[in-house]
N, C-alpha and C. Protein backbone atom coordinates (compact mmCIF):
# COMPACT_ATOMS: atom_id res chain seq x y z
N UNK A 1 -122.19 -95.45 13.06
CA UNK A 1 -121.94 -96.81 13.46
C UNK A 1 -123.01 -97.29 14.44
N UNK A 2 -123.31 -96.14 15.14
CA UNK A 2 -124.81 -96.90 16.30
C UNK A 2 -125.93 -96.99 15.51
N UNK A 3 -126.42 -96.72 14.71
CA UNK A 3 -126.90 -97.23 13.47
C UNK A 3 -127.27 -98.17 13.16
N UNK A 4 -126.13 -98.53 13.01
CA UNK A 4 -125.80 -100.25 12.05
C UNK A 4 -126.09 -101.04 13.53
N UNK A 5 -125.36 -101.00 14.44
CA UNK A 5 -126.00 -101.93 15.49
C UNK A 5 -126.80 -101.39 15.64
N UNK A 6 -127.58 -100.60 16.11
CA UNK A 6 -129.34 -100.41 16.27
C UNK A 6 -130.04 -101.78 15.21
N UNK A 7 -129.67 -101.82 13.85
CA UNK A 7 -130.60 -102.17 12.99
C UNK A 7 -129.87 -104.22 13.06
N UNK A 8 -128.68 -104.58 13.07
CA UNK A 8 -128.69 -105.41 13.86
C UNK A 8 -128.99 -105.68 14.81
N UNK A 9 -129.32 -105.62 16.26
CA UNK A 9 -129.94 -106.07 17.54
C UNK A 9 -131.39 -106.16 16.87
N UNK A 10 -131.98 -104.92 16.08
CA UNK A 10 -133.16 -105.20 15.64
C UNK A 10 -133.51 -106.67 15.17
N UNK A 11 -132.82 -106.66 14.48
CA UNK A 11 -132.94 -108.14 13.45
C UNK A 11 -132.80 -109.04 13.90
N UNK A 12 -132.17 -109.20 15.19
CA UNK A 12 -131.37 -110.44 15.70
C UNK A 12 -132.54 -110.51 16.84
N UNK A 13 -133.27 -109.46 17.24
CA UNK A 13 -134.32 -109.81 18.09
C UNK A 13 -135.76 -110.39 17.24
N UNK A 14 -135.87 -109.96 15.86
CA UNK A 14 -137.15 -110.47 15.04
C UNK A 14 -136.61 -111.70 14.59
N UNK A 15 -135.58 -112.04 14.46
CA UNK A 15 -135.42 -113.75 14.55
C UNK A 15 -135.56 -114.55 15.28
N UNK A 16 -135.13 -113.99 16.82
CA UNK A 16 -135.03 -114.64 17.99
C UNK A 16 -136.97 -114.73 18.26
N UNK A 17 -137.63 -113.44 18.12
CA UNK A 17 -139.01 -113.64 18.33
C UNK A 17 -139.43 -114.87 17.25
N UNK A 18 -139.30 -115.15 16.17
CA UNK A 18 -140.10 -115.82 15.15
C UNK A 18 -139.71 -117.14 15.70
N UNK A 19 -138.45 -117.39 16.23
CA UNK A 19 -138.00 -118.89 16.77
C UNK A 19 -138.90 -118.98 17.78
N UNK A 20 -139.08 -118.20 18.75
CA UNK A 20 -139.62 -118.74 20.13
C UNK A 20 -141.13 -119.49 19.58
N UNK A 21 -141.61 -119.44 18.32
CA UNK A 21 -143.19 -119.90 18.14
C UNK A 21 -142.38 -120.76 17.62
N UNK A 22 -141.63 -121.75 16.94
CA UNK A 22 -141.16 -122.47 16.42
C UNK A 22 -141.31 -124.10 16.82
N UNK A 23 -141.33 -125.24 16.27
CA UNK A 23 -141.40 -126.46 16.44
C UNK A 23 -140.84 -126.84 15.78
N UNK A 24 -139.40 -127.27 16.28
CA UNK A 24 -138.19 -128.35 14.99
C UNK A 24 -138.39 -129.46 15.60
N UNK A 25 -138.33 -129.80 14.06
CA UNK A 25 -138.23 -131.20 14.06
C UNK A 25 -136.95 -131.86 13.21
N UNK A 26 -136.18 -132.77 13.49
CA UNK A 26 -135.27 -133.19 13.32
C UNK A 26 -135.52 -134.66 12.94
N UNK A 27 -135.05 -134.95 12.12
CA UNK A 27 -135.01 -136.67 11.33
C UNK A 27 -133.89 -137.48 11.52
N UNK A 28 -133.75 -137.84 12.34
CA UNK A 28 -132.51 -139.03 12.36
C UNK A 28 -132.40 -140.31 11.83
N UNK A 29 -133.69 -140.69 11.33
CA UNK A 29 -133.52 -141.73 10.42
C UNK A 29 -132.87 -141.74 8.84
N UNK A 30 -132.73 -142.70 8.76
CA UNK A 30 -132.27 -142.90 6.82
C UNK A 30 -133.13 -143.14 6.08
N UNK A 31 -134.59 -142.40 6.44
CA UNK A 31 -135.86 -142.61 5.27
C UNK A 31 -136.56 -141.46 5.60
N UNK A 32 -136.91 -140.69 4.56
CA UNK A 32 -137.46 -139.55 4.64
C UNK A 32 -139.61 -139.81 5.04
N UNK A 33 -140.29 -138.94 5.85
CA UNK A 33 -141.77 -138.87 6.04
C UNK A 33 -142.43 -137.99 6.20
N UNK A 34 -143.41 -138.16 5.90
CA UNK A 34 -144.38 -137.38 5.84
C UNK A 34 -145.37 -137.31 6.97
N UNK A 35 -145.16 -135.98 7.52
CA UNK A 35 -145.85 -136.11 9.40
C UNK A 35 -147.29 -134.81 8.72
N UNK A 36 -148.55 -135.35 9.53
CA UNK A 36 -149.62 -134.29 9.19
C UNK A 36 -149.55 -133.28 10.68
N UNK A 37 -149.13 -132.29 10.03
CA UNK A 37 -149.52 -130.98 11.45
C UNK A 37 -150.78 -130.60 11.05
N UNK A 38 -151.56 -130.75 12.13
CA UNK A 38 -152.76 -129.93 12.94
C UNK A 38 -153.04 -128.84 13.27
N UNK A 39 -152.71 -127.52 12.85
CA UNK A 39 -152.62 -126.61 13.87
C UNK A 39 -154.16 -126.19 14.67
N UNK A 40 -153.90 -125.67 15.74
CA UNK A 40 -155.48 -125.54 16.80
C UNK A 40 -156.25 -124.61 15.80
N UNK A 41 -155.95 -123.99 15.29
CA UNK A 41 -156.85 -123.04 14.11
C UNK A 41 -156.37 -123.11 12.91
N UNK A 42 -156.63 -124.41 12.23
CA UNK A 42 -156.55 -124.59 10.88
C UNK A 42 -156.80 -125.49 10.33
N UNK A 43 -156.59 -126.34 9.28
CA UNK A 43 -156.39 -127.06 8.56
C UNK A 43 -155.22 -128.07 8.82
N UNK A 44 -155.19 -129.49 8.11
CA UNK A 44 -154.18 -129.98 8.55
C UNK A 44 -153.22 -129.95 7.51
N UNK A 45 -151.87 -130.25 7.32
CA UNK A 45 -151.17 -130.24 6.19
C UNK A 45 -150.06 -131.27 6.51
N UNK A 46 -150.10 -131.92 5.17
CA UNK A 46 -148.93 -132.89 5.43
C UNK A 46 -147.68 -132.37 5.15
N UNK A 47 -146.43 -132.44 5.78
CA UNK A 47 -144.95 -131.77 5.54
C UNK A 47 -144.30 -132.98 5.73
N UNK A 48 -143.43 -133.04 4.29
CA UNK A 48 -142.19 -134.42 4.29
C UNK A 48 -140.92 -133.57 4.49
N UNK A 49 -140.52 -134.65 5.58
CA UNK A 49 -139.11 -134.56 5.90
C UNK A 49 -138.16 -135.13 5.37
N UNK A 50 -137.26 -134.50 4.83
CA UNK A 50 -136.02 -135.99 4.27
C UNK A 50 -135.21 -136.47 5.45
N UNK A 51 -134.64 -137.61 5.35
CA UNK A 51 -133.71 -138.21 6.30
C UNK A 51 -132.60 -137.29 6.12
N UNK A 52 -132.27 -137.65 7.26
CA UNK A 52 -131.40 -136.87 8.07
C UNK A 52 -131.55 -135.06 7.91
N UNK A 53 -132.23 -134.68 7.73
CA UNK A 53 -132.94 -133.27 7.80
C UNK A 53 -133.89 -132.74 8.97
N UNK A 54 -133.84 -131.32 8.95
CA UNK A 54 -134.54 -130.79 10.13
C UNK A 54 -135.29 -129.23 9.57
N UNK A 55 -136.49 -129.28 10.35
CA UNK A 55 -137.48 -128.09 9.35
C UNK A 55 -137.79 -127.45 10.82
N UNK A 56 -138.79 -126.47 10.53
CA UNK A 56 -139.32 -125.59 11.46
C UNK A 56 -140.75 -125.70 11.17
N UNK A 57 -141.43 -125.45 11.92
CA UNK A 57 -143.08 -125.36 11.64
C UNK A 57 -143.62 -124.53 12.58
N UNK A 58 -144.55 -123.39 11.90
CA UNK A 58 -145.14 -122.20 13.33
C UNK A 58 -146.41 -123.24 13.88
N UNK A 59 -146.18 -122.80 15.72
CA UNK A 59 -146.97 -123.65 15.94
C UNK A 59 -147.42 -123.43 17.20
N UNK A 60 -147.41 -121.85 16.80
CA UNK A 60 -147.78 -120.52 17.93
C UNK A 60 -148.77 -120.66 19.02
N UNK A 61 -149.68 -121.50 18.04
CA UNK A 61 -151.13 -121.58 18.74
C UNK A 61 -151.43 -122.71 19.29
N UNK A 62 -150.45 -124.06 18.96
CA UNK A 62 -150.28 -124.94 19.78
C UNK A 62 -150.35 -125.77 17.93
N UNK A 63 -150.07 -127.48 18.26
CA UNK A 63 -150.93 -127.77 16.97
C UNK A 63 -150.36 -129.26 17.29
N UNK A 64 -150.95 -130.41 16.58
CA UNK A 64 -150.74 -131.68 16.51
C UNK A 64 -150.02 -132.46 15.37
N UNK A 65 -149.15 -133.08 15.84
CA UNK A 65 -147.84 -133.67 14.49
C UNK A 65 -148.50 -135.14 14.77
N UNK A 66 -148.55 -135.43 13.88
CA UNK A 66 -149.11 -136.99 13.46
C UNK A 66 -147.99 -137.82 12.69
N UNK A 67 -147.62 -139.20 12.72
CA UNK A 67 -146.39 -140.05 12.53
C UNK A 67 -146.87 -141.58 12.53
N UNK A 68 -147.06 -142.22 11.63
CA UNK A 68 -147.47 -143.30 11.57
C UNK A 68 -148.80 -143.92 12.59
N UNK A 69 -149.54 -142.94 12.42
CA UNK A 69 -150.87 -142.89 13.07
C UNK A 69 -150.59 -142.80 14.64
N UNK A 70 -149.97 -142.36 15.21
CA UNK A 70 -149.62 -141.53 16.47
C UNK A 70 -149.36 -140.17 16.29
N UNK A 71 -150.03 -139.57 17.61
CA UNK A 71 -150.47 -137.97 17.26
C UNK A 71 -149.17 -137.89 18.52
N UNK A 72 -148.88 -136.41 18.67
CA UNK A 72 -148.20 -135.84 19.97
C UNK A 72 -148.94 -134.32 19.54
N UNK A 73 -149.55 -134.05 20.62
CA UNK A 73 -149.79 -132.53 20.64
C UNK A 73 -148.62 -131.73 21.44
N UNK A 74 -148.85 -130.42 20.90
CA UNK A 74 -147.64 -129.30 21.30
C UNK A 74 -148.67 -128.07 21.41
N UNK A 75 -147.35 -127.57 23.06
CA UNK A 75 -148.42 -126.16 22.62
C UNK A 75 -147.56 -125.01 22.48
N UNK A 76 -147.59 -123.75 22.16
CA UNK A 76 -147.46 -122.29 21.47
C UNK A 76 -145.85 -122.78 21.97
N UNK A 77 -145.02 -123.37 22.88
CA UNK A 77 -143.83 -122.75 23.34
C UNK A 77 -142.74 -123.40 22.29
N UNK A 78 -141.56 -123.16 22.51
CA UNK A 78 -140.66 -123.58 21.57
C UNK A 78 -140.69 -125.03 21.62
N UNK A 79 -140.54 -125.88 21.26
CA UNK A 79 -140.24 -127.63 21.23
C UNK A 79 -139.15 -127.68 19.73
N UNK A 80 -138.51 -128.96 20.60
CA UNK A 80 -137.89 -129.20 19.62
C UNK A 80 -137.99 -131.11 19.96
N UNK A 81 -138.29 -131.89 18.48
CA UNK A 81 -138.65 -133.06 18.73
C UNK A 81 -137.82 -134.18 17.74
N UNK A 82 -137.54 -135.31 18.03
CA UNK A 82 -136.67 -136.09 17.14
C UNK A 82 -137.41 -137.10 16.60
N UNK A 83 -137.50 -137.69 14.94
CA UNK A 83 -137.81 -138.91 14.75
C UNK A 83 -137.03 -139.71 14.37
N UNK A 84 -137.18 -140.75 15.48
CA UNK A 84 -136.11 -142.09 15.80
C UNK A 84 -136.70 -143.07 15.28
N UNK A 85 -136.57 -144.01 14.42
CA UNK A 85 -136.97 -145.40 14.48
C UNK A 85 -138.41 -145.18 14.37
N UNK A 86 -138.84 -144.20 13.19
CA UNK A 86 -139.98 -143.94 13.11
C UNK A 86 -140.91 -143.55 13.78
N UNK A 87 -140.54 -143.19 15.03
CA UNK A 87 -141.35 -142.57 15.79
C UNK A 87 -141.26 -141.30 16.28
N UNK A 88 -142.00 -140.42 17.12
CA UNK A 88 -141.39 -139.13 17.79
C UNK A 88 -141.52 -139.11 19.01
N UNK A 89 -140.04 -138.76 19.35
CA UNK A 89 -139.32 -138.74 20.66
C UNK A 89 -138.86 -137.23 21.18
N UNK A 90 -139.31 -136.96 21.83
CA UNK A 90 -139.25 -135.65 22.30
C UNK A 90 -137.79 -135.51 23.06
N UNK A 91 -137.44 -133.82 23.06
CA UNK A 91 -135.90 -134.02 23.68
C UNK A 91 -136.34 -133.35 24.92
């Protein structure tokens, strides 16, 4: 049985690590968009959100979310950010 929790706590700590690089984003509007992330070492990529939906994006190294031609940069730590009324509003 110490086992089985050994290999749970395991798991529950490699989730908890993969969140802490994490950047949610959350949609509170009733129209789904398409935001371009930046990351500091990469390429940019566009990711659509549907309304009322919420995603994750690694964003370890810091990186820039773009929204109707307004940027917000983020860096490596957890964030979590809302788009209201088409814009992004940080919590």
């Amino acid at each position: 049985m110490n086992i089985r929790v050994l290999v749970a706590s395991a798991f529950a700590l490699g989730v908890l690590a993969t969140a802490a690089n994490a950047l949610t984003i959350v949609n509170e509007d009733n129209a789904a968009y398409t935001l371009k992330i930046t990351p500091k070492t990469g390429k940019a990529v566009d990711l659509a959100v549907k309304a009322k939906a919420s995603t994750d994006v690694d964003c370890k190294d810091g990186c820039t979310v773009g929204l109707n031609g307004k940027t917000q940069a983020f860096d490596g730590k957890a964030v979590k950010f809302m788009i209201k009324g088409a814009a992004i509003v940080l919590k």
